[in-house]
PDB file of N, CA and C in Angstrom:
ATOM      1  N   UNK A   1     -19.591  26.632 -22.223  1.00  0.00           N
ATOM      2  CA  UNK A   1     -19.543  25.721 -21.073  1.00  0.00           C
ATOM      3  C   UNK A   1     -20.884  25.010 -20.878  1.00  0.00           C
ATOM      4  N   UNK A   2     -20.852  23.812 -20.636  1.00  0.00           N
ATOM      5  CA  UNK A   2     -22.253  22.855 -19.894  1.00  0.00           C
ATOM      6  C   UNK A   2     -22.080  23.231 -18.892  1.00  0.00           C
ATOM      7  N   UNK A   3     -23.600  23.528 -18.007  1.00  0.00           N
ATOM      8  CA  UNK A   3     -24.225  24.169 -16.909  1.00  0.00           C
ATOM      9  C   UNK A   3     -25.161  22.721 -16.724  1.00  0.00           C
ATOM     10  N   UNK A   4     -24.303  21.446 -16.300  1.00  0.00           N
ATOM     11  CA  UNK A   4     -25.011  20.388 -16.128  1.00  0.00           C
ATOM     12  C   UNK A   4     -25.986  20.372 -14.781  1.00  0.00           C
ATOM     13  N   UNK A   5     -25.928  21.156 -13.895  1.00  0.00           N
ATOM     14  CA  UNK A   5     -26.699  21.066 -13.006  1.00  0.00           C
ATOM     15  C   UNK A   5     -27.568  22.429 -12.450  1.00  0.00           C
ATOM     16  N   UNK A   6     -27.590  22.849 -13.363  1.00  0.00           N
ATOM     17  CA  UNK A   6     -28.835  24.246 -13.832  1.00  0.00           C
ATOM     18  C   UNK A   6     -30.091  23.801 -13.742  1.00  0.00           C
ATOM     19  N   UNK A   7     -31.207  23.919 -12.776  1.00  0.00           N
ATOM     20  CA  UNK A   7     -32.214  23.502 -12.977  1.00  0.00           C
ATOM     21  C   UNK A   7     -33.161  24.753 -13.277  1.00  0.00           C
ATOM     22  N   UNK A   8     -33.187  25.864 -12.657  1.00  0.00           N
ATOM     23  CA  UNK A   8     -33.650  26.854 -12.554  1.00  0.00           C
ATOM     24  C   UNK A   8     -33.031  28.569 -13.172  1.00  0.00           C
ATOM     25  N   UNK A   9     -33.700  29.250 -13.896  1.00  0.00           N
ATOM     26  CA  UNK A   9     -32.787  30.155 -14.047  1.00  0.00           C
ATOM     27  C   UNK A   9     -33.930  31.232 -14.407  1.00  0.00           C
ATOM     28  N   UNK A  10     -33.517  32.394 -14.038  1.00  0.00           N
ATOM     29  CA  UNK A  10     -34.288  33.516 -13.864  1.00  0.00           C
ATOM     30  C   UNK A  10     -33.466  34.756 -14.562  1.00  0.00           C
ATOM     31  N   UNK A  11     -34.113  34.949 -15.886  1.00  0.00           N
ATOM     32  CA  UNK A  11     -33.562  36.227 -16.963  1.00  0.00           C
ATOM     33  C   UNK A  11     -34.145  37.474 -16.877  1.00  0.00           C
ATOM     34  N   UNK A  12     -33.573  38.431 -16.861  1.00  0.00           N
ATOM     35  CA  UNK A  12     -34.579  39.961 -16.753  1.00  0.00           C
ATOM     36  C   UNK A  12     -34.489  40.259 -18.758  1.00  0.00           C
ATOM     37  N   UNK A  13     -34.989  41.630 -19.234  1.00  0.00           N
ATOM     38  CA  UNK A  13     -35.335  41.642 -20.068  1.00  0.00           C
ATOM     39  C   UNK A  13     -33.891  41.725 -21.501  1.00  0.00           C
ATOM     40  N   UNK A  14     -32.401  41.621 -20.557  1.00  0.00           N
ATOM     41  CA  UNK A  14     -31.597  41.522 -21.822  1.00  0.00           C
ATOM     42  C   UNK A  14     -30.955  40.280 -22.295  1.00  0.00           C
ATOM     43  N   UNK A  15     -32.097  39.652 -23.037  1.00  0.00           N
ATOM     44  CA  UNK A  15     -31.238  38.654 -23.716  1.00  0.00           C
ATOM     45  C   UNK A  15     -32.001  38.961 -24.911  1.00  0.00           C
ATOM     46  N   UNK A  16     -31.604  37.723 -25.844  1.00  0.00           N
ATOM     47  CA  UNK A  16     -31.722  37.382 -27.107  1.00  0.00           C
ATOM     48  C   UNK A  16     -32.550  35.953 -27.523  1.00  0.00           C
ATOM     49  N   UNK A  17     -33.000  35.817 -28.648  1.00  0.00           N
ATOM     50  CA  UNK A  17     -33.733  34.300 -29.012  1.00  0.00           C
ATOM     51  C   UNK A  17     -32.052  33.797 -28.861  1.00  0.00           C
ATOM     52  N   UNK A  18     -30.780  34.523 -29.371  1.00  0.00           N
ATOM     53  CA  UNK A  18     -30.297  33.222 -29.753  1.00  0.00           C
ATOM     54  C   UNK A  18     -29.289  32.700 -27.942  1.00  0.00           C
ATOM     55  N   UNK A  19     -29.259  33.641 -27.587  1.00  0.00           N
ATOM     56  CA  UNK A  19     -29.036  33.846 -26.300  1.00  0.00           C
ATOM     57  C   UNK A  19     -29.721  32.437 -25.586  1.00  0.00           C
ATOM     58  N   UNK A  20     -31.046  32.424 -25.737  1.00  0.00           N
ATOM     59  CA  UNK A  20     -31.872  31.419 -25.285  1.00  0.00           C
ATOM     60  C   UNK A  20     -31.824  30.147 -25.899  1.00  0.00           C
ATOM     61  N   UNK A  21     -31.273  30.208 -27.344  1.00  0.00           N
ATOM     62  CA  UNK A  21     -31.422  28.717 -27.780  1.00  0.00           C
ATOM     63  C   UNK A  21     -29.260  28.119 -26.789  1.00  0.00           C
ATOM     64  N   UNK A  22     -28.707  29.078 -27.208  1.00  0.00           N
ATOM     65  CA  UNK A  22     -27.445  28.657 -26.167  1.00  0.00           C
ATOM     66  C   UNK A  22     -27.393  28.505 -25.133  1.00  0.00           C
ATOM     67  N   UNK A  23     -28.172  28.858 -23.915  1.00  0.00           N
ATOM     68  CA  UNK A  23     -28.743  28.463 -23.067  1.00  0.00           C
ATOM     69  C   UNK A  23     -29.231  26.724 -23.091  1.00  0.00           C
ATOM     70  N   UNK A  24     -30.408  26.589 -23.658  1.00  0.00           N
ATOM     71  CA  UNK A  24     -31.110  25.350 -24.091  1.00  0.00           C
ATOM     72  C   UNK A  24     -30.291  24.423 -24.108  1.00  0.00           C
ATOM     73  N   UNK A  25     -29.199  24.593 -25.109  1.00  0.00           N
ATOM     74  CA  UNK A  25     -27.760  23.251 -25.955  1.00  0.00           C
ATOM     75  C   UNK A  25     -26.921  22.825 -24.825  1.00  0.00           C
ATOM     76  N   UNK A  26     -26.692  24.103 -23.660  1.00  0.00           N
ATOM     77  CA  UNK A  26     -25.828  23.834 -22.845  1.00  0.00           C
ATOM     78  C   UNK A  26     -26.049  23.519 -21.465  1.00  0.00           C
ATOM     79  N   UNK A  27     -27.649  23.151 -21.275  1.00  0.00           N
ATOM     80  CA  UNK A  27     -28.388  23.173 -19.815  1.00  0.00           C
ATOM     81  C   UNK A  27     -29.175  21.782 -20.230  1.00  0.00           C
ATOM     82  N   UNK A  28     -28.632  20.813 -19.817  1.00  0.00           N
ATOM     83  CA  UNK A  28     -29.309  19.802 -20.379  1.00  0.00           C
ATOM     84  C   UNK A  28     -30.608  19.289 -18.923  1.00  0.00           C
ATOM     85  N   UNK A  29     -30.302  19.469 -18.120  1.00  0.00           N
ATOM     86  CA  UNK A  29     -31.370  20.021 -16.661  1.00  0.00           C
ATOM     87  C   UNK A  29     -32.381  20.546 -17.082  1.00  0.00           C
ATOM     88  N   UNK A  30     -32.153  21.795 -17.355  1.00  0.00           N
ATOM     89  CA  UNK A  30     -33.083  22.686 -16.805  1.00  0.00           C
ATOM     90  C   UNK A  30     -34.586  22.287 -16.809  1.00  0.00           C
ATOM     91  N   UNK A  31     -35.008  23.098 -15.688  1.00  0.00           N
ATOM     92  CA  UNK A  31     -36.442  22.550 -15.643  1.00  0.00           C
ATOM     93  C   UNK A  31     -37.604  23.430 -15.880  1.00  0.00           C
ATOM     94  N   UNK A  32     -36.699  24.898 -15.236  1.00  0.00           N
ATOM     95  CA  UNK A  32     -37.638  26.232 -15.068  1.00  0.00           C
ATOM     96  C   UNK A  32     -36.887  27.008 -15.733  1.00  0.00           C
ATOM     97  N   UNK A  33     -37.648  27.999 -16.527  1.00  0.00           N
ATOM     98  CA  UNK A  33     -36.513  29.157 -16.860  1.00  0.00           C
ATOM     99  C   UNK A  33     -37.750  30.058 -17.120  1.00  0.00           C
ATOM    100  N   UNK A  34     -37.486  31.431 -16.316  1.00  0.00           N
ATOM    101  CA  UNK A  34     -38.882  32.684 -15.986  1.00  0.00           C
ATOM    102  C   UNK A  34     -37.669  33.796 -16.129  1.00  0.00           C
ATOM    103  N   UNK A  35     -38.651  34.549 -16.990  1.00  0.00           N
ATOM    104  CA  UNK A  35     -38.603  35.553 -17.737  1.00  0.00           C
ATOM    105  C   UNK A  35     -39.038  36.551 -17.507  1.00  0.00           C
ATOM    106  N   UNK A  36     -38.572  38.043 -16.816  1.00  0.00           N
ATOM    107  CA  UNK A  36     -39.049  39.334 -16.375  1.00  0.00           C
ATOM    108  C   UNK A  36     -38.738  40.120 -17.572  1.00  0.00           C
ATOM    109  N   UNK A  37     -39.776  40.487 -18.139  1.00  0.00           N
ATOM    110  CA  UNK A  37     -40.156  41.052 -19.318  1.00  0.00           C
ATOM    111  C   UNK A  37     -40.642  42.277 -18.610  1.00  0.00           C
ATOM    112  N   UNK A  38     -40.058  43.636 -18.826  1.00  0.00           N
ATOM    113  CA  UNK A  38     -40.665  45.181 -18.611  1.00  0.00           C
ATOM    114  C   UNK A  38     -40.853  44.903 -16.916  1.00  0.00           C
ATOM    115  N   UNK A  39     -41.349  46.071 -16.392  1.00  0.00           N
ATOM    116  CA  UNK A  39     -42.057  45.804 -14.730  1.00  0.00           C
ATOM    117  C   UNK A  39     -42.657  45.163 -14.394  1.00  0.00           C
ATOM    118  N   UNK A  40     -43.584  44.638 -15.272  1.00  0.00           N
ATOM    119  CA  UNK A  40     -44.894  44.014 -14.548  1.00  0.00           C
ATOM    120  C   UNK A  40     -44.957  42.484 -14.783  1.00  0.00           C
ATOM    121  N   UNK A  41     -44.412  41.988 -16.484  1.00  0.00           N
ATOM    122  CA  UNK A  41     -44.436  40.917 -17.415  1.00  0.00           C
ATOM    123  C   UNK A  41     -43.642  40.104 -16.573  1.00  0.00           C
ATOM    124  N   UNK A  42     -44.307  38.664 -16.234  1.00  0.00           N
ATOM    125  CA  UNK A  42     -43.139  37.817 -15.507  1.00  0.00           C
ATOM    126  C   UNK A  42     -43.807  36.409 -16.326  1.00  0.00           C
ATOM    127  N   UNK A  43     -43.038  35.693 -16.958  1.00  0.00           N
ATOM    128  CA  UNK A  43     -43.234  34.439 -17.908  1.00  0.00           C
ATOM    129  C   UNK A  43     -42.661  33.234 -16.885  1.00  0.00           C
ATOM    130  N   UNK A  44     -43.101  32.358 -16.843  1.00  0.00           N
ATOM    131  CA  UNK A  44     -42.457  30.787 -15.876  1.00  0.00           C
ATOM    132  C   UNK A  44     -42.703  29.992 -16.885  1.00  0.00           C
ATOM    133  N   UNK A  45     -42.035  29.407 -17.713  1.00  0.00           N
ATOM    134  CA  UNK A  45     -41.864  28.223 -19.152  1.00  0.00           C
ATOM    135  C   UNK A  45     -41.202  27.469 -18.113  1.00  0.00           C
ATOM    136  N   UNK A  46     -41.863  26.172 -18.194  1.00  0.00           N
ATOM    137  CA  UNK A  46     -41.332  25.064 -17.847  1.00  0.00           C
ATOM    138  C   UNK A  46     -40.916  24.018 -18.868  1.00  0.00           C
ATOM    139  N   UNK A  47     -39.804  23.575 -18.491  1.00  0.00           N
ATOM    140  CA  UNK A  47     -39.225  22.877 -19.971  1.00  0.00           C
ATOM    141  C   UNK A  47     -39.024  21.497 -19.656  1.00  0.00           C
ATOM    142  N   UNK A  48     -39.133  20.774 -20.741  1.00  0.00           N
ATOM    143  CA  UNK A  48     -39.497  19.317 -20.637  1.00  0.00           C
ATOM    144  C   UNK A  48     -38.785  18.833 -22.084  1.00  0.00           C
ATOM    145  N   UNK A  49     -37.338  18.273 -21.593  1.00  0.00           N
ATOM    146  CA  UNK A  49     -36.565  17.951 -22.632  1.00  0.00           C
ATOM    147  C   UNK A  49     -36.802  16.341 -23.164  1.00  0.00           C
ATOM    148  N   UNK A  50     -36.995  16.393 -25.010  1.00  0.00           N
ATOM    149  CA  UNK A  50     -37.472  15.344 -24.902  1.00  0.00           C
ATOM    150  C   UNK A  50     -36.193  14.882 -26.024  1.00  0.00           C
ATOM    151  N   UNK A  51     -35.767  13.645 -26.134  1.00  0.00           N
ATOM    152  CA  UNK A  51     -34.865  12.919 -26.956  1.00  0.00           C
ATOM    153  C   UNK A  51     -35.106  12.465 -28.181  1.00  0.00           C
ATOM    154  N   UNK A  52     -34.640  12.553 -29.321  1.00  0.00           N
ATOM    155  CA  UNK A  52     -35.119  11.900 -30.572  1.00  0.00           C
ATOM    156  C   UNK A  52     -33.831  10.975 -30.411  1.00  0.00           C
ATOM    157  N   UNK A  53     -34.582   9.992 -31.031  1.00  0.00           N
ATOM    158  CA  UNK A  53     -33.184   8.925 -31.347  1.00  0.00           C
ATOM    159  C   UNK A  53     -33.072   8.633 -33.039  1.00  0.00           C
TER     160      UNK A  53
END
């Protein structure tokens, strides 16, 4: 499914790389996506989608 109006999304530690690239293909928004890694580890990647033509 497209999650066209996903801007933000907040993962704890079970996903996957590929988990994340399906994420990516289907969130054409997103702006924030933070990452709780173990107790303490908290990641904020801000994403900035860019177009090839």
């Amino acid at each position: 499914p497209m999650f066209g109006k996903l801007k933000t999304l907040l993962l704890n530690e079970w996903f996957t790389a590929i988990d994340l690239v399906c994420i990516f293909r289907h969130s054409p928004v997103l702006e924030m996506l933070t990452l709780h890694l173990g107790n303490t580890k908290v990641y904020h990647v801000y994403i900035k989608m860019v177009l090839f033509h």
